[in-house]
Protein backbone atom coordinates (compact mmCIF):
# COMPACT_ATOMS: atom_id res chain seq x y z
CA UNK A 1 -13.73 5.97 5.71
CA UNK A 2 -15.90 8.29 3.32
CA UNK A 3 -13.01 10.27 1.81
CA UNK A 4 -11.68 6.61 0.52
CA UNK A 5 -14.25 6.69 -2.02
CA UNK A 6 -13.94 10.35 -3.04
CA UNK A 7 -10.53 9.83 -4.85
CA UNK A 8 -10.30 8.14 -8.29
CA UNK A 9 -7.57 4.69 -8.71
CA UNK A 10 -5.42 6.87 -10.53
CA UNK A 11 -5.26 9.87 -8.56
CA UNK A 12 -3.15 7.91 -5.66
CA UNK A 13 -0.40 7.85 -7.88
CA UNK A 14 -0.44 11.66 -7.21
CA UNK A 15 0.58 10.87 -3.76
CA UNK A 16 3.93 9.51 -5.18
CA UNK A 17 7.33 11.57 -6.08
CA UNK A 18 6.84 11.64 -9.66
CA UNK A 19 9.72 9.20 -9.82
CA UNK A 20 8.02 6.94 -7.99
CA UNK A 21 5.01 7.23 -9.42
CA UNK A 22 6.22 6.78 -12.90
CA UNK A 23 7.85 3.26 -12.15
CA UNK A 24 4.86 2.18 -10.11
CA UNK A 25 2.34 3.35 -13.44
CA UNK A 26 4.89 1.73 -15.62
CA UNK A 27 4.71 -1.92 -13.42
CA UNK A 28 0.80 -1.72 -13.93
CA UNK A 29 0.71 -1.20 -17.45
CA UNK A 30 1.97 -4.87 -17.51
CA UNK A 31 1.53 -6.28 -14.52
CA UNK A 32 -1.40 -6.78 -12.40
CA UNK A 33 -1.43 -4.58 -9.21
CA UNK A 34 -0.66 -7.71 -6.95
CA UNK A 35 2.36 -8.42 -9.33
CA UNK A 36 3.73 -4.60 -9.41
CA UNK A 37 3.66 -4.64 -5.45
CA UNK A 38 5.62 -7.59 -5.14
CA UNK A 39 7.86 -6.32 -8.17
CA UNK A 40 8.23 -3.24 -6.02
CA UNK A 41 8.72 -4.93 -2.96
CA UNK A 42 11.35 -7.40 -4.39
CA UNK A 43 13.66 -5.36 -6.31
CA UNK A 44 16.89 -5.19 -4.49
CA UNK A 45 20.26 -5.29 -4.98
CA UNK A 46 20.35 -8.43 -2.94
CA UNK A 47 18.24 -10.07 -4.67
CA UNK A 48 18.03 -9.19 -8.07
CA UNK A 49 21.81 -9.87 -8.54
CA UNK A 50 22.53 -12.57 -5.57
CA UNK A 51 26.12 -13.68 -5.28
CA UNK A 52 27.00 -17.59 -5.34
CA UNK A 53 24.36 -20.30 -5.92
CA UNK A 54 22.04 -19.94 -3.16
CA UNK A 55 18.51 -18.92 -4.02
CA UNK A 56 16.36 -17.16 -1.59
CA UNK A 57 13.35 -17.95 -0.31
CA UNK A 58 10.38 -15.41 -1.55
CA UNK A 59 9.72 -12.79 1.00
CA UNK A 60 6.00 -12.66 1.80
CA UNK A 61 5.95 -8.69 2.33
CA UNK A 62 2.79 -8.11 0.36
CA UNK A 63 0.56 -10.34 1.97
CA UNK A 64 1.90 -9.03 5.49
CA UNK A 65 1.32 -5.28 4.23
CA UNK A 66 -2.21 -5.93 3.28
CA UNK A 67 -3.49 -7.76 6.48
CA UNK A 68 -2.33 -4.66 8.43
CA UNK A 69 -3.86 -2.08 5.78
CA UNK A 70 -6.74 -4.24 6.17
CA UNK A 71 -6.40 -3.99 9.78
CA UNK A 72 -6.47 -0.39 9.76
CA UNK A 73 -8.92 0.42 7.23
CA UNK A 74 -11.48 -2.36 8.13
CA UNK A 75 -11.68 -1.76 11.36
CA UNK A 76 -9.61 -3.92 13.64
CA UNK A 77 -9.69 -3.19 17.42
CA UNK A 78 -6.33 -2.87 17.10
CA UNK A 79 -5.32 -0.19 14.85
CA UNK A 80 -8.79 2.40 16.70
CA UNK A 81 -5.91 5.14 17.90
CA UNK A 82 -4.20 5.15 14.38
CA UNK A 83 -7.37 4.81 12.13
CA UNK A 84 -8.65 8.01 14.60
CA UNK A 85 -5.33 9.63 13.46
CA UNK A 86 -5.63 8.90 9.84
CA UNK A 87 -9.22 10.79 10.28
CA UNK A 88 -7.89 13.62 11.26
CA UNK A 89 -5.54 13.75 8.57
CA UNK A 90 -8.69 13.23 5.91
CA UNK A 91 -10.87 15.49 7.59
CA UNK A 92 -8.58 18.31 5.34
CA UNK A 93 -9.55 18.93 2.09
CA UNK A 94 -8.70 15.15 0.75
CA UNK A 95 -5.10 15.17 0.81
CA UNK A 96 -3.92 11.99 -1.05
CA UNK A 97 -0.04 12.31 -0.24
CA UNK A 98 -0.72 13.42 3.53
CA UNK A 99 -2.98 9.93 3.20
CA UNK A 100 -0.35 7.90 2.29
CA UNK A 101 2.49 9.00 4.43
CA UNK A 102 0.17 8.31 7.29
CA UNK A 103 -0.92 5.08 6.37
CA UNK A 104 2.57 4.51 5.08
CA UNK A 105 4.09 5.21 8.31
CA UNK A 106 1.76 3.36 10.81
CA UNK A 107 2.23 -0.10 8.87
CA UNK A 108 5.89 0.71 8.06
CA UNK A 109 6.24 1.29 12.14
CA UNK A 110 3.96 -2.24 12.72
CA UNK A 111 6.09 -4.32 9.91
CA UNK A 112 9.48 -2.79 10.50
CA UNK A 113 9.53 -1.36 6.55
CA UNK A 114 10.67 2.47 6.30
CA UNK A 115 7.72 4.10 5.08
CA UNK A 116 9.39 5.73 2.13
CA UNK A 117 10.02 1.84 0.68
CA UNK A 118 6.25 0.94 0.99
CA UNK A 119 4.26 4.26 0.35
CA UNK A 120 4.24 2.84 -3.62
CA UNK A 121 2.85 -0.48 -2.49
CA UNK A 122 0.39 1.35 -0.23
CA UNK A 123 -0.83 3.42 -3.38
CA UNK A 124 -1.12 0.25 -5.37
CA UNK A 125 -3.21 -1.38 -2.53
CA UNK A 126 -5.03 1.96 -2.52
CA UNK A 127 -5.43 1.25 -6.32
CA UNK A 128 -7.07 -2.15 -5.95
CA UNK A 129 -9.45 -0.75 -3.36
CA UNK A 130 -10.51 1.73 -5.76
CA UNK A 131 -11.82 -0.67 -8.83
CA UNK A 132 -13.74 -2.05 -6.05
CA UNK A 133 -14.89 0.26 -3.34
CA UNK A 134 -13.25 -0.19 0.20
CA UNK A 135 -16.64 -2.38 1.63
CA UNK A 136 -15.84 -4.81 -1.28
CA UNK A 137 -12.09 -4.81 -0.65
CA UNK A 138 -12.94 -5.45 3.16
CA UNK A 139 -14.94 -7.99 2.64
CA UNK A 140 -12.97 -9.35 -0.08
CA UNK A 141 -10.34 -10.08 2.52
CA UNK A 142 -11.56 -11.35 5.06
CA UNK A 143 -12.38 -14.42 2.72
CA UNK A 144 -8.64 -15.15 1.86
């Protein structure tokens, strides 16, 4: 995906509503980007105010969000008719938001997340790729 590398870490946030993109720029200034996704992820009403004594168990929605990003940006078999989609949609003069409500969409769709709820963690994902390149990233995760 050549038009990855073509678009600075923090022009993704672009791709955000501004209010969206000012809480996500706010979680990194003190929290690493794995931290800020999960923040993202996690904040709820039903669970950042629980009622009665029960604790939750830790949803795991990052880590299942960036195997299927992985997935589609890597180069899994599986994701060929989306990534050829996503393509397309780069092809344009590099449009970051058009980007992200793609991507946003086809792992929302494979997860069962509305696309609106994870487009922030997408950019943030998109934001670790950047410091690294998306080769690195790739490679990076197929490791863990």
């Amino acid at each position: 995906m050549p038009w990855f590398d073509e678009i600075d870490e923090k022009a993704w946030l672009e791709a955000l509503p501004v209010y969206q993109a000012d809480i996500v720029e706010d979680l990194l200034k003190v929290k690493s980007p794995e931290d800020a996704a999960t923040a993202w992820l996690e904040a709820s009403t039903d669970n950042t105010s629980p009622f009665g004594g029960q604790h939750k168990a830790k949803r795991k929605y990052l880590e299942f969000l960036i195997v299927e990003v992985r997935k589609l940006l890597c180069g899994s078999p599986e994701y060929d008719n989306e990534r050829n989609q996503l393509e397309k949609v780069a092809q344009s003069p590099v449009n970051k938001t058009a980007i992200v409500s793609t991507v946003s969409a086809i792992i929302g769709a494979k997860v069962g997340l509305a696309a609106t709820f994870i487009a922030p963690v997408i950019v943030i994902i998109f934001i670790m790729i950047a410091k690294i390149s998306l080769n690195a990233w790739c490679a990076m995760t197929t490791t863990n």
